[in-house]
Protein backbone atom coordinates (compact mmCIF):
# COMPACT_ATOMS: atom_id res chain seq x y z
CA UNK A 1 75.07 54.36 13.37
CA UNK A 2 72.81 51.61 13.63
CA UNK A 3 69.79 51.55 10.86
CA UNK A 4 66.02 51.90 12.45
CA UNK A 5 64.87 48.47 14.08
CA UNK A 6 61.44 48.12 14.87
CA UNK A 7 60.60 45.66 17.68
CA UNK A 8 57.51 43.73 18.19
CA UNK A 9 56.23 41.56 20.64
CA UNK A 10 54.68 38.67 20.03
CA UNK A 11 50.42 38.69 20.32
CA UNK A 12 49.55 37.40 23.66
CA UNK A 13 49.14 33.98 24.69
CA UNK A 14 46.60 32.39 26.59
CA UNK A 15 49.07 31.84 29.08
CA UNK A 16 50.33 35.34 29.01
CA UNK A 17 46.45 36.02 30.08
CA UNK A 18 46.61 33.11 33.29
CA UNK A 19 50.30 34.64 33.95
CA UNK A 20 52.04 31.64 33.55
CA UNK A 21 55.77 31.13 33.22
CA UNK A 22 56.05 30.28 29.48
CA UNK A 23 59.79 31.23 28.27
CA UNK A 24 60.62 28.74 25.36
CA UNK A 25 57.50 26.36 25.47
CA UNK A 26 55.62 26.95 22.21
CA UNK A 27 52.59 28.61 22.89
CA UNK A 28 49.98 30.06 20.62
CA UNK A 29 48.99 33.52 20.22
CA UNK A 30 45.35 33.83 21.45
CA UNK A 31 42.26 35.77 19.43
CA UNK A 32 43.39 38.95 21.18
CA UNK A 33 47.10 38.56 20.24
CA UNK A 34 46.39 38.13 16.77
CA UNK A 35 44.29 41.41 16.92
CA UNK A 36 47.24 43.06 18.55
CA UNK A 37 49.68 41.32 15.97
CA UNK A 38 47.09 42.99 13.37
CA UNK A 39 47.30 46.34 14.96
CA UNK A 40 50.91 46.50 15.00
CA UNK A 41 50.97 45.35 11.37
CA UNK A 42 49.06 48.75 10.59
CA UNK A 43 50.95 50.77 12.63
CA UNK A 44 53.87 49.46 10.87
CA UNK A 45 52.14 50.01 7.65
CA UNK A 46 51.58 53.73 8.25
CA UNK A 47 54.75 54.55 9.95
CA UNK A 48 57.03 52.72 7.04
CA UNK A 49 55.24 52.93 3.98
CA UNK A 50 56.91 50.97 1.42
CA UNK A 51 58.78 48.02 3.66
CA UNK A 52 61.09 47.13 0.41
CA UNK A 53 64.74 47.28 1.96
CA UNK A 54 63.43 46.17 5.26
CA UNK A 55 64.55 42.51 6.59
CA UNK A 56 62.29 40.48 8.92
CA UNK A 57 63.10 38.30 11.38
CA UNK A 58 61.68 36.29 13.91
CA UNK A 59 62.15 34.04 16.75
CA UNK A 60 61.15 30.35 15.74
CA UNK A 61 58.38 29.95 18.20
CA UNK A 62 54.91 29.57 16.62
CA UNK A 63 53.87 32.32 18.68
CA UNK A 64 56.30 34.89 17.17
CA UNK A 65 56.00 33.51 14.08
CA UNK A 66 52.39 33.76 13.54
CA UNK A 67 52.37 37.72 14.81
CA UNK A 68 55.11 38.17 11.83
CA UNK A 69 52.60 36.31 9.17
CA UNK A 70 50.18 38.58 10.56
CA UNK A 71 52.34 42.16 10.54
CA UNK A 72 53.23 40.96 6.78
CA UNK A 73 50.18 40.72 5.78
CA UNK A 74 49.02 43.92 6.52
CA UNK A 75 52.07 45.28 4.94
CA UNK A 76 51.17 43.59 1.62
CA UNK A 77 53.98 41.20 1.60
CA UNK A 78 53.92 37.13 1.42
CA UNK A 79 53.35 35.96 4.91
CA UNK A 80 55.95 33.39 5.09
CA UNK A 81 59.32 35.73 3.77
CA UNK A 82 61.23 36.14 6.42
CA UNK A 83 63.68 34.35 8.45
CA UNK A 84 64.13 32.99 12.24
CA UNK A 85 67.24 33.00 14.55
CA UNK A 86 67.51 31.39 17.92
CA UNK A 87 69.20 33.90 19.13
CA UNK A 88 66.08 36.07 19.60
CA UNK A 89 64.39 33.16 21.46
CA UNK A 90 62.54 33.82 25.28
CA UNK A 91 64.77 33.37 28.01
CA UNK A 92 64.28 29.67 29.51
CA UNK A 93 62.74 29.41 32.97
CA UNK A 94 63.69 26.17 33.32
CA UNK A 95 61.35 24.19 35.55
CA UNK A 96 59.19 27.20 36.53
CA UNK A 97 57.75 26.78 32.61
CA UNK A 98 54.54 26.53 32.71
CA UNK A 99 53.53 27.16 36.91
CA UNK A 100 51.64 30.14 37.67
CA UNK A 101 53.21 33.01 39.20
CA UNK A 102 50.73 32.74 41.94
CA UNK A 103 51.17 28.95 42.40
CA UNK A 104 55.47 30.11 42.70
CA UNK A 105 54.39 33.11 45.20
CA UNK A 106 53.18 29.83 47.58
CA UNK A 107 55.32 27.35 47.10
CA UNK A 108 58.38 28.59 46.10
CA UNK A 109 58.44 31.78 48.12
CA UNK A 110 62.18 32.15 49.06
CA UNK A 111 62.81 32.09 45.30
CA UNK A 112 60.29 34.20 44.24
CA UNK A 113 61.92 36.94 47.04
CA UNK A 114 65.04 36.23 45.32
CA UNK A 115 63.90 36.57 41.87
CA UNK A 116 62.11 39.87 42.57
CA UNK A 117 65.25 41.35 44.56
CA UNK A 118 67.35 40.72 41.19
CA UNK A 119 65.28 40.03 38.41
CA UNK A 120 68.60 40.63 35.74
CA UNK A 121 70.86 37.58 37.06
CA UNK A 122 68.20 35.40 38.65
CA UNK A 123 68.37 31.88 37.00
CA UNK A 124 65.33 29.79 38.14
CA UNK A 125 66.14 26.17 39.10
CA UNK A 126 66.17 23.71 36.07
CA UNK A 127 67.63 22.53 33.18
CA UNK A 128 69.03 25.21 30.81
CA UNK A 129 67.12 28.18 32.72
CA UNK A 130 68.65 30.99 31.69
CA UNK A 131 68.62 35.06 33.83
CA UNK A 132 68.37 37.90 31.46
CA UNK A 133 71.91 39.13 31.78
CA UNK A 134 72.63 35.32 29.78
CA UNK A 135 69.77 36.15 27.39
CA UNK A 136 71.07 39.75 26.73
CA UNK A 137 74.86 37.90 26.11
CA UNK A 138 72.90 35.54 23.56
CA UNK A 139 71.01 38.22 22.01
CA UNK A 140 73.92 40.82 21.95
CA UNK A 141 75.64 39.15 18.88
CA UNK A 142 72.04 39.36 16.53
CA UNK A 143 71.96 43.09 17.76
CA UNK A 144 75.67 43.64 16.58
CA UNK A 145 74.98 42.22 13.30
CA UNK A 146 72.10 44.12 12.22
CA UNK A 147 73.40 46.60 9.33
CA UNK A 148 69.87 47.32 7.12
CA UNK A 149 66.61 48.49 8.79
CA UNK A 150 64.64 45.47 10.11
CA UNK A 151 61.38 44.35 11.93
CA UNK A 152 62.04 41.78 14.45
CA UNK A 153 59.28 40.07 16.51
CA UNK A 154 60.28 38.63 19.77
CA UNK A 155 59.35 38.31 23.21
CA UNK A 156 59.22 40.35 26.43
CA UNK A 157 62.46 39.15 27.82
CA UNK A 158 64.57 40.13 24.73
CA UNK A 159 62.75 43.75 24.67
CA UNK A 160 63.91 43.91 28.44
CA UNK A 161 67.56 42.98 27.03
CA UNK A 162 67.01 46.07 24.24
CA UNK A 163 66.17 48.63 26.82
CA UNK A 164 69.39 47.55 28.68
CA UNK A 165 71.71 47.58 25.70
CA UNK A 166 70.14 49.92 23.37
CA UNK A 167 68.55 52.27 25.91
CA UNK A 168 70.73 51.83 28.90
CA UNK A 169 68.42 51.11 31.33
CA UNK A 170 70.45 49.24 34.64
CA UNK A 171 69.70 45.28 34.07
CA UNK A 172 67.79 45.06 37.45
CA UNK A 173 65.38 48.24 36.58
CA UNK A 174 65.00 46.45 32.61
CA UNK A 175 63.88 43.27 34.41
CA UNK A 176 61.12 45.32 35.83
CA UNK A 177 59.78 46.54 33.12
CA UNK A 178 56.10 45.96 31.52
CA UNK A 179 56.70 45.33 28.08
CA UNK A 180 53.66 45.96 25.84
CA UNK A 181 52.23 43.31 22.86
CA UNK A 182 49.90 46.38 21.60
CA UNK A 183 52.83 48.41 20.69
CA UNK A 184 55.66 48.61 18.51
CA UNK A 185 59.34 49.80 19.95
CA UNK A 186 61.41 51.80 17.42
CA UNK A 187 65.11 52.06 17.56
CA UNK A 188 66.15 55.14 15.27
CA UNK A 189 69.04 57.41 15.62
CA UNK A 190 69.84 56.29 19.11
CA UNK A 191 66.53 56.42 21.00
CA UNK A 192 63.69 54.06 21.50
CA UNK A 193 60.62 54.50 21.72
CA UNK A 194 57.16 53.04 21.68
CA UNK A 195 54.75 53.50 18.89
């Protein structure tokens, strides 16, 4: 069985806020994402207790990585301790990075229609744009190698991909899914769940 994995999303960005397509572009957490990232570090801290035995990983965006500094300080431990791995990267949304989602609504309306009738294996026009069902085969290795309870911070898409494999929610209904930066989700004996 696999050990308890606590997922956390990044802090939000100010782009997050405008609703902008941001996927790997490297983004800062805003002053309400690092209050969320601090949040989630005390939850953390009063759901685990002593984190010793616990790895941490991150994706290597600055956004992800600053939440992490932030959850380990709260749990007492040395900000910069953990490791990254691409594989827990956004998705890529090619050349819709950066455009608002109302500015893609207007201009780009037949793909938009598209996108929203199949969120899972939608791949946006662009260079190296990527549709969740590719993210989830990317992120499906990390997930199979995970063999000691761990905190991972990462980003909406991937938690999408968790609820699919983990929680076996149907690709298209994952892609749908709001996926909180105020909470944590726990994987433990089979079930997620947010905290």
């Amino acid at each position: 069985m696999k050990p308890v994995i606590y997922f956390i999303r990044h802090g939000q960005t100010d782009w997050n806020a405008q609703f902008r397509f941001q996927g790997q572009k490297d983004i800062p957490i805003n002053a309400l994402g690092r209050e969320q990232a601090r949040r989630n570090g005390k939850v953390l801290r009063e759901t685990i207790g002593e984190p010793a035995g616990f790895d941490f990983v991150a994706s290597p965006l600055s956004r992800t990585r600053e939440t992490m500094e932030i959850v380990r300080g709260e749990l007492g431990l040395a900000s910069s301790a953990y490791r990254t791995d691409e594989r827990l990267l956004e998705l890529c949304y090619g050349d819709w990075e950066g455009l608002y989602l109302h500015e893609m609504q207007g201009t780009q309306g037949e793909l938009t229609r598209a996108r929203n009738q199949n969120k899972w294996e939608f791949v946006p026009p662009g260079a190296g744009a990527e549709s969740y069902a590719m993210q989830a085969a990317r992120f499906s290795p990390w997930l199979d190698e995970v063999d000691s309870p761990t905190v991972c911070v990462t980003h909406g898409g991937i938690l999408r991909c968790v609820w699919n494999i983990l929680g076996g929610v149907p690709g298209n209904d994952a892609g749908q899914l709001t996926i909180r930066q105020d909470k944590l989700l726990r994987f433990q004996s089979g079930t997620l769940e947010w905290i």
